[in-house]
Protein backbone atom coordinates (compact mmCIF):
# COMPACT_ATOMS: atom_id res chain seq x y z
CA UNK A 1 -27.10 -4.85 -12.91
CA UNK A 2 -30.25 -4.24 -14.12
CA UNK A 3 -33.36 -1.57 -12.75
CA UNK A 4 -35.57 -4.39 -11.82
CA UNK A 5 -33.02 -6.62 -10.50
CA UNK A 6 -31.83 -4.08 -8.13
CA UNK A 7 -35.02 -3.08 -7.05
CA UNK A 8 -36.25 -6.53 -6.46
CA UNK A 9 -33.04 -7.51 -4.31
CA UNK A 10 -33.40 -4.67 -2.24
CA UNK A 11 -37.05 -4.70 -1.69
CA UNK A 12 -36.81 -8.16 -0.42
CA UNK A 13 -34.19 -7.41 1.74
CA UNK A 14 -35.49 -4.42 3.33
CA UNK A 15 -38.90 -6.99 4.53
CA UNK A 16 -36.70 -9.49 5.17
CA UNK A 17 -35.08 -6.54 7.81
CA UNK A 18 -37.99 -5.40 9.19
CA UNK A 19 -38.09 -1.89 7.47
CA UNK A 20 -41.55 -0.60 6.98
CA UNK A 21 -39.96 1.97 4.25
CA UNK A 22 -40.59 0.94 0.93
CA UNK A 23 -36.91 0.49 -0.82
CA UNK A 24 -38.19 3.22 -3.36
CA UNK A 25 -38.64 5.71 -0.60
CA UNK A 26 -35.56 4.85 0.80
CA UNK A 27 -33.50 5.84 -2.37
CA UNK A 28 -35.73 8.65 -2.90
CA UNK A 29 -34.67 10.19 1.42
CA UNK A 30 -30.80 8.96 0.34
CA UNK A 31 -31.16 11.21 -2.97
CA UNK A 32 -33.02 13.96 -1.49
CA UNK A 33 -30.35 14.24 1.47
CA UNK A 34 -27.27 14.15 -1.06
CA UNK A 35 -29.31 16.56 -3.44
CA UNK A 36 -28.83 18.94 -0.18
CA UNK A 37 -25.49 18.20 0.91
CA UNK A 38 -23.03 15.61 -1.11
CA UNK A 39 -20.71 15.30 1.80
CA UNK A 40 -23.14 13.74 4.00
CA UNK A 41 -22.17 10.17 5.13
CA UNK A 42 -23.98 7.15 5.11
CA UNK A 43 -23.97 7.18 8.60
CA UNK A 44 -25.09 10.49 9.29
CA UNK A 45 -27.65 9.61 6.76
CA UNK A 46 -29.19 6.32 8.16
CA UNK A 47 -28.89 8.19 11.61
CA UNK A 48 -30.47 11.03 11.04
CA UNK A 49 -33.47 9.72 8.73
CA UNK A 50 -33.65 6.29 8.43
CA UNK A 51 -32.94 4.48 11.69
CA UNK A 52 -36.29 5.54 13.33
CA UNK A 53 -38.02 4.19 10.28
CA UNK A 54 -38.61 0.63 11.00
CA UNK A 55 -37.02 -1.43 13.64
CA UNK A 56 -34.59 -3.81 12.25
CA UNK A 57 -33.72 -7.81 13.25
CA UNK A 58 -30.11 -8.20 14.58
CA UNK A 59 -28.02 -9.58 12.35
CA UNK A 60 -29.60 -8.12 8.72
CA UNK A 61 -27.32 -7.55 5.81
CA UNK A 62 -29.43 -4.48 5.03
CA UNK A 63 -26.46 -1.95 6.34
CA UNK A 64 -24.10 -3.11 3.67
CA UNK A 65 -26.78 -3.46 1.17
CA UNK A 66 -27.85 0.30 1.77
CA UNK A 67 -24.39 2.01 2.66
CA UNK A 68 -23.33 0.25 -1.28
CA UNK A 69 -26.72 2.17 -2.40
CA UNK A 70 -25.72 5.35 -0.86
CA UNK A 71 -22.31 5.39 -2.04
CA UNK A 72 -23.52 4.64 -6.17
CA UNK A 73 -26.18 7.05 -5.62
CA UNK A 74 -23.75 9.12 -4.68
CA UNK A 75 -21.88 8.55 -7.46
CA UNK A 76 -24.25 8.65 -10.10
CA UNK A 77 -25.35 11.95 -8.82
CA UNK A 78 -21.99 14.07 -9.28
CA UNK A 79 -21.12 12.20 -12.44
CA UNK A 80 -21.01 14.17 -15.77
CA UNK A 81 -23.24 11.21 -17.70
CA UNK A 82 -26.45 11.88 -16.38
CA UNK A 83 -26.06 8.20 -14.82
CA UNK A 84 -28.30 8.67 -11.79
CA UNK A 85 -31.98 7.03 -11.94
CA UNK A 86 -34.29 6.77 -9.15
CA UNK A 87 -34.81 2.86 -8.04
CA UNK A 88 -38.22 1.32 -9.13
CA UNK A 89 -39.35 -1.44 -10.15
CA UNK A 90 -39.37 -2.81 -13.49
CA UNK A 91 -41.50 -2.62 -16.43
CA UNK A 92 -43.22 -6.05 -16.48
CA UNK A 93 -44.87 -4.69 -12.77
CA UNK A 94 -48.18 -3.42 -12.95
CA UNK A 95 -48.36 -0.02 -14.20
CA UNK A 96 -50.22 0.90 -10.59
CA UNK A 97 -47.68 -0.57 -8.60
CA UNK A 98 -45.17 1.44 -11.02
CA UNK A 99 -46.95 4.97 -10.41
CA UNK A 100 -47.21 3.73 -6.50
CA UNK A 101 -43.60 3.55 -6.32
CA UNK A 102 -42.62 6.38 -8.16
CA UNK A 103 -44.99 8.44 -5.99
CA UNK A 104 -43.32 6.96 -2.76
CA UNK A 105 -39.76 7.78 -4.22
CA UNK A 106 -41.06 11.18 -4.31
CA UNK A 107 -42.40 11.41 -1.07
CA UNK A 108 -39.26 9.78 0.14
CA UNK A 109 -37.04 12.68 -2.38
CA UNK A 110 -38.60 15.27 -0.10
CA UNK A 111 -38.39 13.69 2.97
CA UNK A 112 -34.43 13.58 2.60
CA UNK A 113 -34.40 17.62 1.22
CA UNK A 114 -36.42 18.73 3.71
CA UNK A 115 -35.06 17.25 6.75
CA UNK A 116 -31.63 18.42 5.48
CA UNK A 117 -32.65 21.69 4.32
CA UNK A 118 -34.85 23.15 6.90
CA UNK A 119 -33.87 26.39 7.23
CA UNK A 120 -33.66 27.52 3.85
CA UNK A 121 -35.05 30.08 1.20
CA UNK A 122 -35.80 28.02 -2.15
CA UNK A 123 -35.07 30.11 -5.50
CA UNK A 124 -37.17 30.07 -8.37
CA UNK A 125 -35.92 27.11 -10.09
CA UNK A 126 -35.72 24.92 -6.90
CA UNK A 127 -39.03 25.84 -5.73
CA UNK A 128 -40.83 24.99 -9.21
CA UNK A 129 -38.97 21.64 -9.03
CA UNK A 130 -39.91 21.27 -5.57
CA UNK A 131 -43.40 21.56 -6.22
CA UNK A 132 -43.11 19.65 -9.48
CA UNK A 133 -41.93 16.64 -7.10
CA UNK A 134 -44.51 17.23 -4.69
CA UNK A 135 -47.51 17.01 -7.68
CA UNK A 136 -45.50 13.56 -8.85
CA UNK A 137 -46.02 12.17 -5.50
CA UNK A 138 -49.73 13.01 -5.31
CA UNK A 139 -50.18 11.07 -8.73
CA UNK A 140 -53.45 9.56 -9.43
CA UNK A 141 -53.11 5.80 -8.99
CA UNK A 142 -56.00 4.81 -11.15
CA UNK A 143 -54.19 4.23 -14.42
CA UNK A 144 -54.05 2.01 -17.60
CA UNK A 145 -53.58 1.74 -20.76
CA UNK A 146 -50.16 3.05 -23.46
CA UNK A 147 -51.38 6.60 -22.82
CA UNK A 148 -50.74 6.02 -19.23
CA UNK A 149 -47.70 3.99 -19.57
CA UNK A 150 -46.09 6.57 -21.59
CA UNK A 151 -46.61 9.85 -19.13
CA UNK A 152 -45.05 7.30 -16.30
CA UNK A 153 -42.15 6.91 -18.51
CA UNK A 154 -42.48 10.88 -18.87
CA UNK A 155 -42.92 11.23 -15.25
CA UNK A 156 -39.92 9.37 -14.41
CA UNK A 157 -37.98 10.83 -16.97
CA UNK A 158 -38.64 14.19 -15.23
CA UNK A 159 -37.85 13.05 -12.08
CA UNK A 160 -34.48 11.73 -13.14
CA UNK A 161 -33.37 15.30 -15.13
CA UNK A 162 -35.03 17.52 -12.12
CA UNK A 163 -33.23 15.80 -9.27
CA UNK A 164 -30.02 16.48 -11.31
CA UNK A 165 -30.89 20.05 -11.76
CA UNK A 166 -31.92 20.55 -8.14
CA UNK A 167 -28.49 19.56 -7.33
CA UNK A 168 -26.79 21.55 -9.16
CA UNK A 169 -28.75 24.34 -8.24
CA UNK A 170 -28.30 23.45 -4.86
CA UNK A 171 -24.55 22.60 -4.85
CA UNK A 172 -23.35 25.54 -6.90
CA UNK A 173 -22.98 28.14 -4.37
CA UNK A 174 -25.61 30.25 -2.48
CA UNK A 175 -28.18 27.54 -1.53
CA UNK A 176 -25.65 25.22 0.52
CA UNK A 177 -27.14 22.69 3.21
CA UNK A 178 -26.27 20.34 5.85
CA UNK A 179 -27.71 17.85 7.51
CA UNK A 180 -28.59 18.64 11.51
């Protein structure tokens, strides 16, 4: 399935619930949490940080929808291709609406780290990429143009390879988490 189509579908579905969250903001707390901790559950997970986002309708799909999200994400993030990629919307979406999102999966990125990793001492590497993340999500909004275009791609790009390397970081020994 492709980027946009995903991030369409879910976007829709998350309004259609109720959710408040953007869907990139979502992904980003799901990421953030399994950065952390892989073993987390989905239901830990949507307990813990996403069920006092928004208030739901009885009877949404959005559950299955985000538990399959969780699960790939999951997936993506402890495979040896590099396969993970934040969820945003496509290309042919205004290249505003583009640096929105990616600044609310960031936001979303820490959200999930720091709610799972509260009492912890970053090293070096994490903290630069910490602060790297936190810069992304403070991006400027006011941008056009194929200069512009291009450092989003850049941006993203960075975002993909640093939340890989924060998990490793993170998962290889001294800098364990869990969720509360």
């Amino acid at each position: 399935m492709r980027r946009e189509s995903i991030y369409s579908g879910l976007q829709q579905r998350v309004q259609l619930s109720g959710h408040k969250m953007p869907v990139c903001e979502i992904h980003g707390s799901m990421v953030g949490v399994l950065c952390v901790d892989d073993s987390v559950s989905y239901s830990k997970w949507k307990q813990q940080v996403f069920d006092g986002v928004g208030a739901a309708k009885k009877g949404d799909d959005l559950d299955g929808v985000l538990s399959a999200l969780f699960d790939k994400s999951r997936s993506d993030l402890i495979s040896e291709g590099f396969s993970f990629e934040p969820i945003l919307p496509d290309d042919e979406t205004s290249l505003v609406e583009r640096t929105s999102a990616l600044a609310q999966w960031c936001e979303g990125f820490l959200y999930g780290v720091g709610y799972t990793a509260t009492q912890r001492e970053w090293t070096g590497d994490c903290s630069e990429i910490l602060r790297d993340v936190v810069e992304i999500s403070n991006v400027d909004f006011n941008v056009a143009g194929e200069s512009d275009e291009a450092s989003l791609f850049e941006l993203i790009e960075y975002v993909r390879v640093a939340v890989q390397l924060l998990k490793a970081e993170l998962q290889s020994g001294g800098n364990s988490g869990s969720i509360h």
